[in-house]
PDB file of N, CA and C in Angstrom:
ATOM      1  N   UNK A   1      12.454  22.730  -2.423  1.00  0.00           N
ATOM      2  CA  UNK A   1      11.890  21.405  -2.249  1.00  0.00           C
ATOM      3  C   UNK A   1      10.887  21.471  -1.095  1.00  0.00           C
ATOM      4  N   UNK A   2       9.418  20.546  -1.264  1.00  0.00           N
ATOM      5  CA  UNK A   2       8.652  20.650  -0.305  1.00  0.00           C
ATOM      6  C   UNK A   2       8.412  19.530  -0.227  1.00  0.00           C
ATOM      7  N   UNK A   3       7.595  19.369   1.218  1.00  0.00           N
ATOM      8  CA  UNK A   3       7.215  17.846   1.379  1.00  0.00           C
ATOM      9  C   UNK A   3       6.054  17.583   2.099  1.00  0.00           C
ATOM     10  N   UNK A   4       5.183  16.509   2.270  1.00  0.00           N
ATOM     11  CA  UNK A   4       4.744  16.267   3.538  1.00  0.00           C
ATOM     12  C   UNK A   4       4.392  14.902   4.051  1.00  0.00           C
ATOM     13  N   UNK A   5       3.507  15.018   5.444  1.00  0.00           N
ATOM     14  CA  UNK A   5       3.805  13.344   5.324  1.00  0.00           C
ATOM     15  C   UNK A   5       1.988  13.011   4.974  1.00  0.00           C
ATOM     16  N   UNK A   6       1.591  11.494   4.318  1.00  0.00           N
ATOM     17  CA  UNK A   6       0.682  11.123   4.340  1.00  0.00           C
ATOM     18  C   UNK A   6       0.335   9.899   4.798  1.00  0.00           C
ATOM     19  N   UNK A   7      -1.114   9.500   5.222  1.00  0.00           N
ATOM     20  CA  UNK A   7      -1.268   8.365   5.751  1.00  0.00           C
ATOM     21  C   UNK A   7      -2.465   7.613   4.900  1.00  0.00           C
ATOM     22  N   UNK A   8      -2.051   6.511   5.350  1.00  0.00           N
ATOM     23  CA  UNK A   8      -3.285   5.745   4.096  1.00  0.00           C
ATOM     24  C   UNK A   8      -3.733   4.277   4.821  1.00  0.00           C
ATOM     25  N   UNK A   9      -4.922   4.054   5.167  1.00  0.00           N
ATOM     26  CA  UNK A   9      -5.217   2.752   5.342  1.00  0.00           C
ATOM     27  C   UNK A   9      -5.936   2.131   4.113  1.00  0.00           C
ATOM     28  N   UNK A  10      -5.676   0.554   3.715  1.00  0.00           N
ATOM     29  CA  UNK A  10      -5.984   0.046   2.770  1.00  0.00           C
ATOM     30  C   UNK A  10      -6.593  -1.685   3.351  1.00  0.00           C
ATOM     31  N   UNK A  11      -7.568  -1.964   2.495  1.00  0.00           N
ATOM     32  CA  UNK A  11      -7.818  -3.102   3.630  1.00  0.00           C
ATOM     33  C   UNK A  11      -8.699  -4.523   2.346  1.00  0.00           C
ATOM     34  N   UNK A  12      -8.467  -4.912   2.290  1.00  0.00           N
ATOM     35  CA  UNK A  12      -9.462  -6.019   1.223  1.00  0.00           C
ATOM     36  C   UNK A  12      -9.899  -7.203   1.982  1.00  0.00           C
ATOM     37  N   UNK A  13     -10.953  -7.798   1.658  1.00  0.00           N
ATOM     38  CA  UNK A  13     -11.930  -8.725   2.322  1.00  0.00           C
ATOM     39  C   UNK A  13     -11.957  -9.224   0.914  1.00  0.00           C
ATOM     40  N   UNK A  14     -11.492 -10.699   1.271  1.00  0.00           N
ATOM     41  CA  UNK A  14     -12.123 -11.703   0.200  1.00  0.00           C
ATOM     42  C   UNK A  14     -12.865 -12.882   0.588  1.00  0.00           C
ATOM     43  N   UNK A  15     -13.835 -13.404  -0.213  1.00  0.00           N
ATOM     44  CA  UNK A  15     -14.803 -14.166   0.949  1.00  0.00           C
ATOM     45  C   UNK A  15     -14.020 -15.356   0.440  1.00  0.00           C
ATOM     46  N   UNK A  16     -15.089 -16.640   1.085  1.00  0.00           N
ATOM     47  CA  UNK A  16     -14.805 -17.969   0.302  1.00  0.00           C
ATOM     48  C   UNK A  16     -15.114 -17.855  -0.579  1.00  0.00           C
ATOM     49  N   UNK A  17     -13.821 -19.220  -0.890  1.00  0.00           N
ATOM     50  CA  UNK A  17     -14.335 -19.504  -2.832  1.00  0.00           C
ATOM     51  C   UNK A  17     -13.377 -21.062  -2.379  1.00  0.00           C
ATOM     52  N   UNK A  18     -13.761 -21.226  -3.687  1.00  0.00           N
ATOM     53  CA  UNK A  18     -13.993 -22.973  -4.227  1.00  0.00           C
ATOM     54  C   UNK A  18     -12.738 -22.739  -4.561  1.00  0.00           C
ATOM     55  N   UNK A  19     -11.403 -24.032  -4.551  1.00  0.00           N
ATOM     56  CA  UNK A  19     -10.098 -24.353  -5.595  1.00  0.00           C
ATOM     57  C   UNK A  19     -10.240 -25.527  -5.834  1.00  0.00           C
ATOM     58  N   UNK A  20     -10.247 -26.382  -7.063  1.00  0.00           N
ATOM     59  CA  UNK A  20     -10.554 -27.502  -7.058  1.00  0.00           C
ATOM     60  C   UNK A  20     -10.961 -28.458  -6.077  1.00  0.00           C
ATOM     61  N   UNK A  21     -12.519 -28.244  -6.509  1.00  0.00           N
ATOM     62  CA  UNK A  21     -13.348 -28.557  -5.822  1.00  0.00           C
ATOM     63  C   UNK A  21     -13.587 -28.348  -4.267  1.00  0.00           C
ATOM     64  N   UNK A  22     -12.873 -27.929  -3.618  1.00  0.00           N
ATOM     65  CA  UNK A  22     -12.641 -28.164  -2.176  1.00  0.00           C
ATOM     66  C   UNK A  22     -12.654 -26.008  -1.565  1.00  0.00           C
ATOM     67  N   UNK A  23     -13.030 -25.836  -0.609  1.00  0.00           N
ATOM     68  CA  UNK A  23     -13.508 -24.921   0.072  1.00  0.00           C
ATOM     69  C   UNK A  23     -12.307 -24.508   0.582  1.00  0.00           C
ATOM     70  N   UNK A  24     -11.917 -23.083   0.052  1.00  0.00           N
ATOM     71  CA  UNK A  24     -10.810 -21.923   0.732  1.00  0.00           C
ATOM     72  C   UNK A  24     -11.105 -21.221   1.580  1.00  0.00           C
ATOM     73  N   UNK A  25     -10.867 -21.259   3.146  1.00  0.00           N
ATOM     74  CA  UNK A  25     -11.362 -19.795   3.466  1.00  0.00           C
ATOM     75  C   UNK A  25     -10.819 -18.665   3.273  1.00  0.00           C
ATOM     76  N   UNK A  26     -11.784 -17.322   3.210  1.00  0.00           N
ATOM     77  CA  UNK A  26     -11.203 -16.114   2.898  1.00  0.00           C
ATOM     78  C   UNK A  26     -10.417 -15.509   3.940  1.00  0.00           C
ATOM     79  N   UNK A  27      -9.993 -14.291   3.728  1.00  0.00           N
ATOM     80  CA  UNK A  27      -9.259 -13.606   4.400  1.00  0.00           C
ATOM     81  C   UNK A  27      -9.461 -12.014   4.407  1.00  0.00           C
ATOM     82  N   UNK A  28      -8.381 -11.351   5.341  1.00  0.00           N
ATOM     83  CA  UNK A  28      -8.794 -10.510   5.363  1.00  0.00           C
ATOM     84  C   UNK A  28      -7.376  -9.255   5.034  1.00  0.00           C
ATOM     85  N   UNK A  29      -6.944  -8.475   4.267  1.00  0.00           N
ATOM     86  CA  UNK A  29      -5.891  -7.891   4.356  1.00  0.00           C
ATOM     87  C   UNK A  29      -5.522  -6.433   4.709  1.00  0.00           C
ATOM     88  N   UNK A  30      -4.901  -6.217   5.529  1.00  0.00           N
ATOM     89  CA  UNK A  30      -4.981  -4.738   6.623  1.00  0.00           C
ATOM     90  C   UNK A  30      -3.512  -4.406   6.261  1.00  0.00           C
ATOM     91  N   UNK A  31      -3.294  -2.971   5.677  1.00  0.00           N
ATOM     92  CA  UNK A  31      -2.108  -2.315   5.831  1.00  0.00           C
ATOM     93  C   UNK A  31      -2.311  -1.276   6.185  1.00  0.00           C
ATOM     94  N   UNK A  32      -1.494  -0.376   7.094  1.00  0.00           N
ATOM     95  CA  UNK A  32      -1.533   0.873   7.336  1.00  0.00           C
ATOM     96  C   UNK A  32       0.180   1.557   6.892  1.00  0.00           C
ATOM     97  N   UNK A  33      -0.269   2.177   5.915  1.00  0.00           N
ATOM     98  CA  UNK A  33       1.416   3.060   5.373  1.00  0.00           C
ATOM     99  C   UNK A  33       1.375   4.559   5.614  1.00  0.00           C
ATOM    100  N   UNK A  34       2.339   4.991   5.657  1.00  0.00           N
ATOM    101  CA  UNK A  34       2.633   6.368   5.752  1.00  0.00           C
ATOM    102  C   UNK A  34       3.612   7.099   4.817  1.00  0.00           C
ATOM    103  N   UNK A  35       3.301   7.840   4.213  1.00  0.00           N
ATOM    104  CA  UNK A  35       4.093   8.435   3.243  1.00  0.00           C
ATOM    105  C   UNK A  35       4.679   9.471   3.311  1.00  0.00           C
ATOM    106  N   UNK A  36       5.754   9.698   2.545  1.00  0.00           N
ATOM    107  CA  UNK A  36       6.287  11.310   2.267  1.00  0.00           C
ATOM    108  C   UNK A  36       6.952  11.343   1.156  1.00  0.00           C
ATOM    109  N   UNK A  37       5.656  12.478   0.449  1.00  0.00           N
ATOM    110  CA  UNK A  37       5.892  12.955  -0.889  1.00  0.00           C
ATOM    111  C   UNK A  37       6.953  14.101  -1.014  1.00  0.00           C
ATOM    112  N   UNK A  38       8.413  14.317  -1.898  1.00  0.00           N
ATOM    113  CA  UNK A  38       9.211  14.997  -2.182  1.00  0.00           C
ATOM    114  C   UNK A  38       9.012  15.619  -3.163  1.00  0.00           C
ATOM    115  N   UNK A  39       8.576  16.761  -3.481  1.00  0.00           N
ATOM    116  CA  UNK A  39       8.437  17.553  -4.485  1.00  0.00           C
ATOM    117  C   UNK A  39       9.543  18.225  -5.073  1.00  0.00           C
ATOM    118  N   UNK A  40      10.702  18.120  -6.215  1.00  0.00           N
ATOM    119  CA  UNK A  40      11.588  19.090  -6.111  1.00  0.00           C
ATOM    120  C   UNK A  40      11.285  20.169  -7.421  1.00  0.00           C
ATOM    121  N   UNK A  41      10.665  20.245  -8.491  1.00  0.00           N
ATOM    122  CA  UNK A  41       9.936  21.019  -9.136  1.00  0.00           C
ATOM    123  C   UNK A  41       8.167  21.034  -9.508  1.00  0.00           C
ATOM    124  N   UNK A  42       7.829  22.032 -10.514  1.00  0.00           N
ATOM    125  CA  UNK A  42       6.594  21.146 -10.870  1.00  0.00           C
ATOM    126  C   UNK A  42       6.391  20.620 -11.370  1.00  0.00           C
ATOM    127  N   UNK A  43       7.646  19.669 -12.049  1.00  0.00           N
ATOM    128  CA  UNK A  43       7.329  18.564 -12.482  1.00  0.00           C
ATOM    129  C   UNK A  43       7.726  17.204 -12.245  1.00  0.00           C
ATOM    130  N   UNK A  44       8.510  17.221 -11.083  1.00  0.00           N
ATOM    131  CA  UNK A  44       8.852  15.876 -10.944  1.00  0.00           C
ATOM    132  C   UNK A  44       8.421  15.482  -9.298  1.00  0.00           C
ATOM    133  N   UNK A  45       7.865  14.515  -8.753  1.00  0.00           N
ATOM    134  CA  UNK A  45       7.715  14.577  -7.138  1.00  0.00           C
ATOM    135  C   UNK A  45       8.058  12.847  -7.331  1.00  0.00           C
ATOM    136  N   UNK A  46       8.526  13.011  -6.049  1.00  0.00           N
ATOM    137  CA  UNK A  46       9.265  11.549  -5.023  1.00  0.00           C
ATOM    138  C   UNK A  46       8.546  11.270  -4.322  1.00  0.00           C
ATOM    139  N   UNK A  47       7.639  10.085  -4.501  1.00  0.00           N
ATOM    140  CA  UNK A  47       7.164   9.214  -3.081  1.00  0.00           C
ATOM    141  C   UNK A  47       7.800   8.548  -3.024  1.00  0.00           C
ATOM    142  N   UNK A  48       7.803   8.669  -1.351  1.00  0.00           N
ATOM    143  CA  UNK A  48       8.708   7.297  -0.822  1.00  0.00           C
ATOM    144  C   UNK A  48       7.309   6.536   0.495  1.00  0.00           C
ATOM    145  N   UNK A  49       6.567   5.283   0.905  1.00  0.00           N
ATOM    146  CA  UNK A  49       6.104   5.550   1.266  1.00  0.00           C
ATOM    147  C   UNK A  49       6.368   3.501   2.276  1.00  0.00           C
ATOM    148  N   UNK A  50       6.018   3.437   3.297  1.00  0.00           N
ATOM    149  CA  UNK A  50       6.650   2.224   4.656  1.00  0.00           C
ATOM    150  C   UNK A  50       5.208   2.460   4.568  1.00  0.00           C
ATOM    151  N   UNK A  51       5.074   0.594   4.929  1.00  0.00           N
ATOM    152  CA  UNK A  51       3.060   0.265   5.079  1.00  0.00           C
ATOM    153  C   UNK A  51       3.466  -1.341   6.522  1.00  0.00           C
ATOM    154  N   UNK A  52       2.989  -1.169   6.952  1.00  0.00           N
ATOM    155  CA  UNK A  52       2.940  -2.271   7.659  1.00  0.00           C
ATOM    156  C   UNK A  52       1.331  -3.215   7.448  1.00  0.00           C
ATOM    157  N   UNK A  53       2.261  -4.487   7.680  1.00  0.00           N
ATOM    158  CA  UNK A  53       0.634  -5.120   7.943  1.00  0.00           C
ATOM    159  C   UNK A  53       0.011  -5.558   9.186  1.00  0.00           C
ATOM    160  N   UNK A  54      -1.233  -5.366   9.512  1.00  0.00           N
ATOM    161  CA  UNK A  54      -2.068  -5.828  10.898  1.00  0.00           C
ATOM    162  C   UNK A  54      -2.395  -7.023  10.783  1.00  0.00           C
ATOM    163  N   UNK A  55      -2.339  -7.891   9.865  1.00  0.00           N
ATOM    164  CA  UNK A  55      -3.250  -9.102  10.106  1.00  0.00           C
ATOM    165  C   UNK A  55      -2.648  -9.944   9.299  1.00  0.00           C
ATOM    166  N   UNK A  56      -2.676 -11.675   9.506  1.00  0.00           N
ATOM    167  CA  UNK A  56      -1.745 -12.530   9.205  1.00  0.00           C
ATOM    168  C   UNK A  56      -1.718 -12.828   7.718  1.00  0.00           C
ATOM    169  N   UNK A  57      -2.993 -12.518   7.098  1.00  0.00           N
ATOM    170  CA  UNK A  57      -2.821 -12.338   5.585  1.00  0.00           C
ATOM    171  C   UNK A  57      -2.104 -11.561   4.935  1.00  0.00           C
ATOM    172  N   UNK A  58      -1.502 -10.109   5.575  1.00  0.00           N
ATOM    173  CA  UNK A  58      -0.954  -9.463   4.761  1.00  0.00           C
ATOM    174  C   UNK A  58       0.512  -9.517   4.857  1.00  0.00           C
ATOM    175  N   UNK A  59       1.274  -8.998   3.985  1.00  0.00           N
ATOM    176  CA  UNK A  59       2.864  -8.765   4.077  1.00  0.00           C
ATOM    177  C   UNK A  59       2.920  -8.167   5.092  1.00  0.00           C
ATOM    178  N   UNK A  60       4.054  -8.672   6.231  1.00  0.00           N
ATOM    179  CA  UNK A  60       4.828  -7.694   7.442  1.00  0.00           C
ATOM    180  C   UNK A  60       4.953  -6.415   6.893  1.00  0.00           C
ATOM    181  N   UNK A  61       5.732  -5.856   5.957  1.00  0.00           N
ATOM    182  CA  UNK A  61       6.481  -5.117   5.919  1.00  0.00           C
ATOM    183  C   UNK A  61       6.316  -4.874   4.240  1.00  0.00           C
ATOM    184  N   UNK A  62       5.654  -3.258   3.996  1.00  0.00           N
ATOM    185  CA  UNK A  62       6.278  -3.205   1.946  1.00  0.00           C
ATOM    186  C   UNK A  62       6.201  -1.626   1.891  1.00  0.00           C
ATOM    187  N   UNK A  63       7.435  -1.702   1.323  1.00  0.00           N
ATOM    188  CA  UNK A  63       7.919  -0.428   0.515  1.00  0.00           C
ATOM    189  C   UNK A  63       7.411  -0.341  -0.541  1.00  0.00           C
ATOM    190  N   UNK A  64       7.183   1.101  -1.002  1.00  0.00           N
ATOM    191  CA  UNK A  64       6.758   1.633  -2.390  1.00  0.00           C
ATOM    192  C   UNK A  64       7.984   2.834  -2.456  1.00  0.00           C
ATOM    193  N   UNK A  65       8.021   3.096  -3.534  1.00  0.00           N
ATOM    194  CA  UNK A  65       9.307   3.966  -4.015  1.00  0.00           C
ATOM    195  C   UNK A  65       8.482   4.633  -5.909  1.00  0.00           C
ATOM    196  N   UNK A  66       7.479   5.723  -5.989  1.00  0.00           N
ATOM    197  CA  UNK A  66       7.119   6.141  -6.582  1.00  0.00           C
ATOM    198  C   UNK A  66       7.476   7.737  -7.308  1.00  0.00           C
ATOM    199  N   UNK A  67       7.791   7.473  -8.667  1.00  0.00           N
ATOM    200  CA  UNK A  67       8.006   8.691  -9.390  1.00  0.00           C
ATOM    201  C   UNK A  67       7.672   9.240 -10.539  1.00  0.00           C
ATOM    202  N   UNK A  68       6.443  10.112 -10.182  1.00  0.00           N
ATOM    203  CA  UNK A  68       5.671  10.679 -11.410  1.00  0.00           C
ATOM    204  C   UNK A  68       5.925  11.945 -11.726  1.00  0.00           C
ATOM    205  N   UNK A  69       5.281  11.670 -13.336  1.00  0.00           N
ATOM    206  CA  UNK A  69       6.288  13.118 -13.928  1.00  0.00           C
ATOM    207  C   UNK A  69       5.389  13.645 -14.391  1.00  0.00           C
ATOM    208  N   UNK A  70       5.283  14.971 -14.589  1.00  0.00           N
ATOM    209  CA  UNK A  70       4.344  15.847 -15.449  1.00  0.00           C
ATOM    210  C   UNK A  70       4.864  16.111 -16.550  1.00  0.00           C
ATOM    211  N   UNK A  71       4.080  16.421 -17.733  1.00  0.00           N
ATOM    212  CA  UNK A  71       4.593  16.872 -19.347  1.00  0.00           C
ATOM    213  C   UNK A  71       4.156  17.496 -19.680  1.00  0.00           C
TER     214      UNK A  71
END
């Protein structure tokens, strides 16, 4: 089994927009996660990966729990 760790910043900007009739402001959404991929053959690997958020638009706190397979 191998592993390592990864890091990922992800970030979306949405501008204004209109909701019936009336003016939304946009926002802005900042996560920074860190991952670690579990490899236990070549065909199956385990992400497991903790993201926090920087800014009041985004979720505190989100887990991902990913498992892709080769065929």
């Amino acid at each position: 089994m191998r592993f390592t760790v990864s890091e990922r910043y992800d970030q979306g900007i949405i501008d204004k927009t209109q909701q019936n009739d009336v003016d939304v402001p946009g926002s802005v959404r900042t996560t920074l996660s860190l991952g670690v991929p579990f490899r236990y053959n070549p065909l199956a690997t385990l992400n497991l990966s903790l993201g926090v958020g920087v800014t009041r638009d985004t979720p505190d706190v989100t887990f991902a729990l990913r498992a892709p397979l080769t065929f």
